[in-house]
Protein backbone atom coordinates (compact mmCIF):
# COMPACT_ATOMS: atom_id res chain seq x y z
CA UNK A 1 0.00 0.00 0.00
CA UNK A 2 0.88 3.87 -0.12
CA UNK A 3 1.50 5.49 2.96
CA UNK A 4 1.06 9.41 3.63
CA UNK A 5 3.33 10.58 5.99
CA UNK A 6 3.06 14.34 7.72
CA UNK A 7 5.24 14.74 10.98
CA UNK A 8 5.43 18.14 12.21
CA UNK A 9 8.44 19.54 14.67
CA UNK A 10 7.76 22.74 17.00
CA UNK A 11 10.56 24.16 18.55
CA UNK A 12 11.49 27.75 19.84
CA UNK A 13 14.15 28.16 17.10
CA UNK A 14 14.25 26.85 13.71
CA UNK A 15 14.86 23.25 13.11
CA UNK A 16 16.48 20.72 10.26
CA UNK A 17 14.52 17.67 10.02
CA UNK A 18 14.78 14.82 8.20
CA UNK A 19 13.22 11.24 7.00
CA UNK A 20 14.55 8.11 7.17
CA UNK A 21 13.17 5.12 5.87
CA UNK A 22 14.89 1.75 6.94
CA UNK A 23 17.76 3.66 8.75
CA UNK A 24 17.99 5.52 4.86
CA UNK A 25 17.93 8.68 4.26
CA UNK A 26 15.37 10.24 1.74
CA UNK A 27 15.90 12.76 -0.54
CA UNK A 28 13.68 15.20 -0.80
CA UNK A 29 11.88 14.53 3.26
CA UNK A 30 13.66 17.40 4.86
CA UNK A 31 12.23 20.85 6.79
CA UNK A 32 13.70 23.46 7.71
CA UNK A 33 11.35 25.71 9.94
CA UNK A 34 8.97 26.83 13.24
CA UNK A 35 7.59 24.40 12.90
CA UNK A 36 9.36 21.87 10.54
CA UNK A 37 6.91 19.82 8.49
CA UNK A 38 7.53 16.58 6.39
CA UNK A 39 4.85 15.62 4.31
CA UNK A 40 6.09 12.61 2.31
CA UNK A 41 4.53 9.08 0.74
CA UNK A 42 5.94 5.76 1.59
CA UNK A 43 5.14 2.58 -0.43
CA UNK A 44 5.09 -0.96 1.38
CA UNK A 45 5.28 -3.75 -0.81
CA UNK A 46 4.24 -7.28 -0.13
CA UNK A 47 7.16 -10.06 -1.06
CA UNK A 48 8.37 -13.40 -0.56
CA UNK A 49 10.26 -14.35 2.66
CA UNK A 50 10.92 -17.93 2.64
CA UNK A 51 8.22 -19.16 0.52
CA UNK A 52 5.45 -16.92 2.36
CA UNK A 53 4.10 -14.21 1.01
CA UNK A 54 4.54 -11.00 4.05
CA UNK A 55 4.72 -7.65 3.59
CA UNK A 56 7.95 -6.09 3.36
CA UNK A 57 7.75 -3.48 6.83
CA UNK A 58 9.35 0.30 6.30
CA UNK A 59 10.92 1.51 9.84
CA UNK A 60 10.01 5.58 9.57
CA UNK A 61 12.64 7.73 11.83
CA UNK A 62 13.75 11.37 11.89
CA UNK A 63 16.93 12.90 12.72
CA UNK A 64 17.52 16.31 13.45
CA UNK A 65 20.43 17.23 10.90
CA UNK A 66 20.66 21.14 11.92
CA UNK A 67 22.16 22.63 14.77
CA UNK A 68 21.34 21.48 18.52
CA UNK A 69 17.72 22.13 19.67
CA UNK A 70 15.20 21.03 21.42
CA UNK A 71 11.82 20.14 19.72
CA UNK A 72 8.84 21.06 22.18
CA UNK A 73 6.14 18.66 20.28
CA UNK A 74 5.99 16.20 17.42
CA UNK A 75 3.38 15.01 15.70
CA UNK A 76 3.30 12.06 13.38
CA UNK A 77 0.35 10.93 11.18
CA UNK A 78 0.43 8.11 8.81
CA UNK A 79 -2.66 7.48 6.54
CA UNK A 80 -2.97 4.86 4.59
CA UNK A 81 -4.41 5.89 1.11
CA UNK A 82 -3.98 2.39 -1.40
C-alpha cells in the first residue's frame, strides 16, 4: 500500500529535520522551519520471505540534521491511502 506521511516539529528556534526510511535517508523529506513539516509518501510492498508471502515493513525515523535544539512537540500521522 501507499502510505502518507506528515510529521510536524515545533521548537522555539528553527529546526532541520529529516526522513529516514529503513535507517535511509530520503531525498527530498527534509524541513527546515517553526515548525518543521515533512509531508512525504511511503510505499510498502508485499514479497516473498521464505516461501510466504509478508509484507515487506518500512521503519520511519527522523533525525535532526541542523544545529542542537530542542523540539517542544511532534506530531506524526500516517494514513494509509492504497
Amino acid at each position: 500500500g501507499i502510505y502518507h506521511i506528515t510529521a510536524t516539529f515545533e521548537a522555539a528556534a528553527a529546526v532541520s529535520v529529516q526522513l529516514l526510511v529503513n535507517g535511509v535517508v530520503v531525498d527530498g523529506a527534509t524541513s527546515t522551519g517553526t515548525p518543521a513539516v515533512i509531508d512525504y509518501f511511503v510505499v510498502v510492498d508485499s514479497g516473498c520471505v521464505l516461501g510466504t508471502n509478508t509484507t515487506i515493513s518500512q521503519n520511519i525515523s527522523f533525525q535532526n540534521v541542523g544545529a542542537a535544539a530542542t523540539i517542544d512537540n511532534v506530531i506524526v500521522n500516517v494514513v494509509k491511502e492504497v
